[in-house]
C-alpha atoms as a PDB file:
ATOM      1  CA  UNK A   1      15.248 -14.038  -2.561  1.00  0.00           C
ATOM      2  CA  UNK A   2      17.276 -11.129  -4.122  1.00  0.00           C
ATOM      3  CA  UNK A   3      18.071  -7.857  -2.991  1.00  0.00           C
ATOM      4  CA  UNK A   4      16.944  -4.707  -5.034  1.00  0.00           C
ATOM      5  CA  UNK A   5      19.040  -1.468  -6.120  1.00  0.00           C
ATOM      6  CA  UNK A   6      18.645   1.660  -3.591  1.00  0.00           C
ATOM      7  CA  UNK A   7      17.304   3.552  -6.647  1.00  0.00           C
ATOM      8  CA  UNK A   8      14.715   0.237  -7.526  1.00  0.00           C
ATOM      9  CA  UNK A   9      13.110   0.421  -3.922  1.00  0.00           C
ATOM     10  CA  UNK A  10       9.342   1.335  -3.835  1.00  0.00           C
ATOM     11  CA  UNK A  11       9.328   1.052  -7.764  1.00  0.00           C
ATOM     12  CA  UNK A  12       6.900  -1.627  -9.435  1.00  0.00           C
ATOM     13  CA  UNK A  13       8.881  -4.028 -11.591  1.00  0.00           C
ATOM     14  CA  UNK A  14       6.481  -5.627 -13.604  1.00  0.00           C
ATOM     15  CA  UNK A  15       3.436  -3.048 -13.693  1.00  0.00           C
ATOM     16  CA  UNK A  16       1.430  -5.274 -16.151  1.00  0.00           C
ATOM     17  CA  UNK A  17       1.456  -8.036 -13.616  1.00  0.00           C
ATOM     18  CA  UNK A  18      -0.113  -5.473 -11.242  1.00  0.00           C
ATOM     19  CA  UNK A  19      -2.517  -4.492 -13.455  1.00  0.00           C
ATOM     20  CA  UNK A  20      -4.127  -8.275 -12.769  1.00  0.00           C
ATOM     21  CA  UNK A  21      -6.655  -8.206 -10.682  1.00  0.00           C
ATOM     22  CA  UNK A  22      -6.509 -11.440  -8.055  1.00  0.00           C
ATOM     23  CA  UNK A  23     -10.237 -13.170  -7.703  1.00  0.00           C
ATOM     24  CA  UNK A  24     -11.037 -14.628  -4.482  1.00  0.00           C
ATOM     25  CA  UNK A  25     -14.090 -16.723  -5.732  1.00  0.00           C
ATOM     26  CA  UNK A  26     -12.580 -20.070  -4.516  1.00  0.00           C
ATOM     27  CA  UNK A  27     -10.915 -18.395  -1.279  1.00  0.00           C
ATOM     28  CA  UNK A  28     -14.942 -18.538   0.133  1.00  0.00           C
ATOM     29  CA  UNK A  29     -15.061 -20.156   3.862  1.00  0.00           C
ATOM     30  CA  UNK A  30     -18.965 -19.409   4.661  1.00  0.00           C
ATOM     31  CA  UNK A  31     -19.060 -15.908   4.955  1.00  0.00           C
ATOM     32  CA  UNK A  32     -15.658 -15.586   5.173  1.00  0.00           C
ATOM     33  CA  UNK A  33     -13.352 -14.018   2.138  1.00  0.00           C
ATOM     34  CA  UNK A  34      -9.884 -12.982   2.175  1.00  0.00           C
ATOM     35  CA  UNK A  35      -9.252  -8.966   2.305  1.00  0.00           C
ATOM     36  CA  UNK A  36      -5.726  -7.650   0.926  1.00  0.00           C
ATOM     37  CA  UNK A  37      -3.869  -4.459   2.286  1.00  0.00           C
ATOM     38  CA  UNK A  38      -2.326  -2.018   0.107  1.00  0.00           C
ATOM     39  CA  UNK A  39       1.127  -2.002   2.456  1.00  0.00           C
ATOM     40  CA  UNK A  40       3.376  -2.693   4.882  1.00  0.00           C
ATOM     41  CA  UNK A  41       6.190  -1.623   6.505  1.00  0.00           C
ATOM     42  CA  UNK A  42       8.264  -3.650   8.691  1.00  0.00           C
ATOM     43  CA  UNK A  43      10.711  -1.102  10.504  1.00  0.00           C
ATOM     44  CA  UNK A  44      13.285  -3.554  12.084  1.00  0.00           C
ATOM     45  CA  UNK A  45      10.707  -5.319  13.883  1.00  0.00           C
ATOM     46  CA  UNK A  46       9.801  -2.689  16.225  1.00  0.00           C
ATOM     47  CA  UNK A  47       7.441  -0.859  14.143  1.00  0.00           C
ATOM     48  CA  UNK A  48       4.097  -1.959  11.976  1.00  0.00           C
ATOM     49  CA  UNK A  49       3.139  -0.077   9.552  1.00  0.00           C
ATOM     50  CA  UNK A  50      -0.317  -1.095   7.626  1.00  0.00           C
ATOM     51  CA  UNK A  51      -1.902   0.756   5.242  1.00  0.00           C
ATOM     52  CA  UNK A  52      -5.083   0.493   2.847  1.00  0.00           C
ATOM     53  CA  UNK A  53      -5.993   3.320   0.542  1.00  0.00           C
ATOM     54  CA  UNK A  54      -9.060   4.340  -0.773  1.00  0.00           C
ATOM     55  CA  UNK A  55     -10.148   6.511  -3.560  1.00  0.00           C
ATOM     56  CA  UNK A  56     -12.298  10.062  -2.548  1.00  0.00           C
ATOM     57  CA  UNK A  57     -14.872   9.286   0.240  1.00  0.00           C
ATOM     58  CA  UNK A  58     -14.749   5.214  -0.190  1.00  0.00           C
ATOM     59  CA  UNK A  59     -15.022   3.510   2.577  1.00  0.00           C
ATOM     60  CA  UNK A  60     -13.545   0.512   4.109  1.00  0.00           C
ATOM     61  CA  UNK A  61     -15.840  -2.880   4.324  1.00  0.00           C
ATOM     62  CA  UNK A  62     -16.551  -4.025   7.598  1.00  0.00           C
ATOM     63  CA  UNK A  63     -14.725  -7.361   6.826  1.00  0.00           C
ATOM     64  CA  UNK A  64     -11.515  -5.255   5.969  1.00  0.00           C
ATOM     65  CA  UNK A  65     -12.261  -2.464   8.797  1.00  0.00           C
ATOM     66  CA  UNK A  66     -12.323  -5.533  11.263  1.00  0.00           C
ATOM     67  CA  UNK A  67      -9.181  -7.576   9.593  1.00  0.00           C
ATOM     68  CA  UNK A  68      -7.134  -4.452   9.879  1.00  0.00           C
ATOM     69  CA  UNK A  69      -8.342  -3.943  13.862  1.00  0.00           C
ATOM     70  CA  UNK A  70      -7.404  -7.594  14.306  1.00  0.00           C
ATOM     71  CA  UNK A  71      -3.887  -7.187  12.209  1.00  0.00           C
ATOM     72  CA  UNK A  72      -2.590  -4.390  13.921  1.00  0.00           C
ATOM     73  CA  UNK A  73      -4.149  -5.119  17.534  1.00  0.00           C
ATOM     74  CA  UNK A  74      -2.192  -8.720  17.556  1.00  0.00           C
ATOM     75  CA  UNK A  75       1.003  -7.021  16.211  1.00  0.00           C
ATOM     76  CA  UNK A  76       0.854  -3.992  19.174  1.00  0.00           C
ATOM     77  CA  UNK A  77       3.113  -5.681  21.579  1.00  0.00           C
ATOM     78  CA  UNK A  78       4.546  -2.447  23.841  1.00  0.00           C
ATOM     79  CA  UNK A  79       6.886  -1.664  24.966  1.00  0.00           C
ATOM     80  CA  UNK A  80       9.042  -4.582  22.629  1.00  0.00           C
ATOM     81  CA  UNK A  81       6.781  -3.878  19.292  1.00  0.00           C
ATOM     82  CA  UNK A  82       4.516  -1.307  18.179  1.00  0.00           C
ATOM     83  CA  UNK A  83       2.339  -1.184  15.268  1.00  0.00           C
ATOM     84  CA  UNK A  84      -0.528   1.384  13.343  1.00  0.00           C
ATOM     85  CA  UNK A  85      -3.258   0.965  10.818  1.00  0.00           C
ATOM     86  CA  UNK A  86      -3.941   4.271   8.504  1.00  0.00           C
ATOM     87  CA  UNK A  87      -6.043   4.664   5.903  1.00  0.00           C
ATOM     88  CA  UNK A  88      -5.476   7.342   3.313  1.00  0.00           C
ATOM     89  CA  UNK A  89      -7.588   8.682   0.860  1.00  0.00           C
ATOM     90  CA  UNK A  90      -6.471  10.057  -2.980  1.00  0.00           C
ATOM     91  CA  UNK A  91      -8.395  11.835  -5.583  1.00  0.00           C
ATOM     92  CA  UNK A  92      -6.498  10.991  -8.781  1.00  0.00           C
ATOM     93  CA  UNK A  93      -7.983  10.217 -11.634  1.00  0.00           C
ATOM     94  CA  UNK A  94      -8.561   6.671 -12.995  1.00  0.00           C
ATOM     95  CA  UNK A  95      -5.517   5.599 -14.684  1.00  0.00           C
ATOM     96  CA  UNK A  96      -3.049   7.653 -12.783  1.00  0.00           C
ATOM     97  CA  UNK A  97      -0.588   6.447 -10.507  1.00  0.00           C
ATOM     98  CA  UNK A  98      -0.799   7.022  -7.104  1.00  0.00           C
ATOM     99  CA  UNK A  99       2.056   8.647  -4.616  1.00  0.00           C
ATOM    100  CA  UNK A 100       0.829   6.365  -1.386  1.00  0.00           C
ATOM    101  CA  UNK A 101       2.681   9.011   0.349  1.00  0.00           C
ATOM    102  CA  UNK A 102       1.110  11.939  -0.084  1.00  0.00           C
ATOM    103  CA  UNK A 103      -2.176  10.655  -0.105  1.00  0.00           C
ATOM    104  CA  UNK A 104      -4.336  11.723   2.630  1.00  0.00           C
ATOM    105  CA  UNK A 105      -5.247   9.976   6.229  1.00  0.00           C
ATOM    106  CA  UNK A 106      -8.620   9.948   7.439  1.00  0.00           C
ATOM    107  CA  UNK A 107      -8.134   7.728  10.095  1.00  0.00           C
ATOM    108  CA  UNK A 108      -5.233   5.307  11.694  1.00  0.00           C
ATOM    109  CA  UNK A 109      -5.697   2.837  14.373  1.00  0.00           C
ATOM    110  CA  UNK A 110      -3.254   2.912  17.236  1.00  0.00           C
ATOM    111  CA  UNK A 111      -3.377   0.822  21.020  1.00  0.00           C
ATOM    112  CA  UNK A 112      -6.513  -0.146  20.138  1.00  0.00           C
ATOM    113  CA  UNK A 113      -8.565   2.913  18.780  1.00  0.00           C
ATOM    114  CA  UNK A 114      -9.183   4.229  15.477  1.00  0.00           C
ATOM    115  CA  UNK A 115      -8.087   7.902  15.533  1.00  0.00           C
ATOM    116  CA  UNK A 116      -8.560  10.829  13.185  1.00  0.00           C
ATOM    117  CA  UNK A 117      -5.830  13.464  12.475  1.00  0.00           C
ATOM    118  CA  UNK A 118      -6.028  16.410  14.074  1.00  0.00           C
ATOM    119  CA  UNK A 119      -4.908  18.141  10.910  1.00  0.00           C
ATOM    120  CA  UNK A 120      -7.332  17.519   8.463  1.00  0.00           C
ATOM    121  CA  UNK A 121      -4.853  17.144   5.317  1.00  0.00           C
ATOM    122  CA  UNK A 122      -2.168  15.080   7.496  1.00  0.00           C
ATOM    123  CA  UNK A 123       0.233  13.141   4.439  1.00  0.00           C
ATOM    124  CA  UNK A 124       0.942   9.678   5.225  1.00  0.00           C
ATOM    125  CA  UNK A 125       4.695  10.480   5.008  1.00  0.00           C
ATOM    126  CA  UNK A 126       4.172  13.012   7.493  1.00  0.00           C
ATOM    127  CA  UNK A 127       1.494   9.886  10.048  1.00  0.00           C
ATOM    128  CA  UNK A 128       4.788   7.737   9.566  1.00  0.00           C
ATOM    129  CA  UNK A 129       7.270   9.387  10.394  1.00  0.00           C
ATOM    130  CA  UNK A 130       5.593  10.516  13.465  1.00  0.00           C
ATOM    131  CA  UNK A 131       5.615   6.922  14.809  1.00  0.00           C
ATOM    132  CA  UNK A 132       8.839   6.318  13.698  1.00  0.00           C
ATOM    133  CA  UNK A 133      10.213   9.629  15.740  1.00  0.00           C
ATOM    134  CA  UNK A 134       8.729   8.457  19.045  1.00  0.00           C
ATOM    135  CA  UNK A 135       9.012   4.930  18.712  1.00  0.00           C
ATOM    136  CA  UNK A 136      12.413   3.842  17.017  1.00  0.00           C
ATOM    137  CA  UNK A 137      14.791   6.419  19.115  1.00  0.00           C
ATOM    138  CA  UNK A 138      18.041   5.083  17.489  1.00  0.00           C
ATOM    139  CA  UNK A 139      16.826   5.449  13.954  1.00  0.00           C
ATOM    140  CA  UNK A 140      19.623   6.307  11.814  1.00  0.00           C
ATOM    141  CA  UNK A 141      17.801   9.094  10.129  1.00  0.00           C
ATOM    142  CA  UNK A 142      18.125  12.680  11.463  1.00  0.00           C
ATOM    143  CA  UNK A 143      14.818  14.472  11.510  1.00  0.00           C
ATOM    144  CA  UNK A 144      15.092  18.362  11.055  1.00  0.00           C
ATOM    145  CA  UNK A 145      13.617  20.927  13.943  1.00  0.00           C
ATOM    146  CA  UNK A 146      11.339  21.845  10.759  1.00  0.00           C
ATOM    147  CA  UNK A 147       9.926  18.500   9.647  1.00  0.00           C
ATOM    148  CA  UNK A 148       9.764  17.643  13.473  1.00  0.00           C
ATOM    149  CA  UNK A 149       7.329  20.633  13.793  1.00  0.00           C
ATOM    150  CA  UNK A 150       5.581  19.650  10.684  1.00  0.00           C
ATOM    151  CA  UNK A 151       5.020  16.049  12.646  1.00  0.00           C
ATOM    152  CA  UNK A 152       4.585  16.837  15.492  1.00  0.00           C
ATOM    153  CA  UNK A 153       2.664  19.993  15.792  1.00  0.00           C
ATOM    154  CA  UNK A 154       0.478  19.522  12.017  1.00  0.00           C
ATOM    155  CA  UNK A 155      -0.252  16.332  11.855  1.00  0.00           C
ATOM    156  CA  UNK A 156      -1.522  13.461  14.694  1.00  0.00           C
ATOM    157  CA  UNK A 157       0.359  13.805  17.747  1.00  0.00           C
ATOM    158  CA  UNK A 158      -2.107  15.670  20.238  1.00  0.00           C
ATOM    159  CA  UNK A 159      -4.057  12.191  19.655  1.00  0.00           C
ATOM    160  CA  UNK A 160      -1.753  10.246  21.242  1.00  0.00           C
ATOM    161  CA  UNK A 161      -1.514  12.026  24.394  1.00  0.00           C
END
């Protein structure tokens, strides 16, 4: 284990390596494959964040749909643990690298429903720091009346309700 540099964080290292592309062929149990996510965020193990992004109007596989449902169902453990599935969509081009941030949700799973935004350009930023304002009160970051209104009011809140 080793730590990384504040200004390393959330930067690949070793892009060739994840430029491979990991076969499952052998990974086959009957029907069964393995799925991979594209993230996750562990905030102090209170909050789950998992994410899977897709390109345009792709859609998830059932097998993946249902893995995430399963994932983030078994981690939702209120009111000690909370935890939310989004997926996002992106449009860039093939080749280009991809801000996970500010691509866009088109649905997240939460207490055991997938959701869509009520906004229909929510950011992921903006789906993640929602959670993160209602459910990890002594967060050491100070959100702003105006990105609080962006959160609350633009993106998924009226959902949760």
């Amino acid at each position: 284990m080793f730590d990384v540099q504040d200004d390393q964080r959330g930067v690949i290292r070793n892009r060739a390596y994840k430029q491979q592309i990991s076969h499952f062929k052998t990974l086959r149990f009957g029907k069964i494959t393995p799925t991979d996510l594209d993230a996750y965020i562990d905030f102090g193990n209170r909050l789950f964040v998992f994410i899977e992004g897709k390109h345009g109007d792709a859609q998830m596989p059932y097998g993946q749909n249902l893995a995430f449902e399963r994932l983030c169902d078994a981690c939702h453990n209120p009111p000690i643990r909370y935890a939310v599935s989004f997926v996002t969509r992106s449009d860039e081009t093939l080749g280009e690298d991809i801000d996970l941030g500010n691509t866009i949700i088109t649905k997240y799973r939460f207490e055991g429903k997938w959701r869509k935004p009520t906004r229909p350009y929510a950011k992921l930023i903006d789906g993640i720091n929602m959670f993160r304002y209602i459910f990890m009160p002594n967060c050491s970051e100070t959100f702003t009346e105006s990105v609080l209104s962006k959160i609350f009011y633009k993106t998924l809140y009226t959902n949760l309700k």
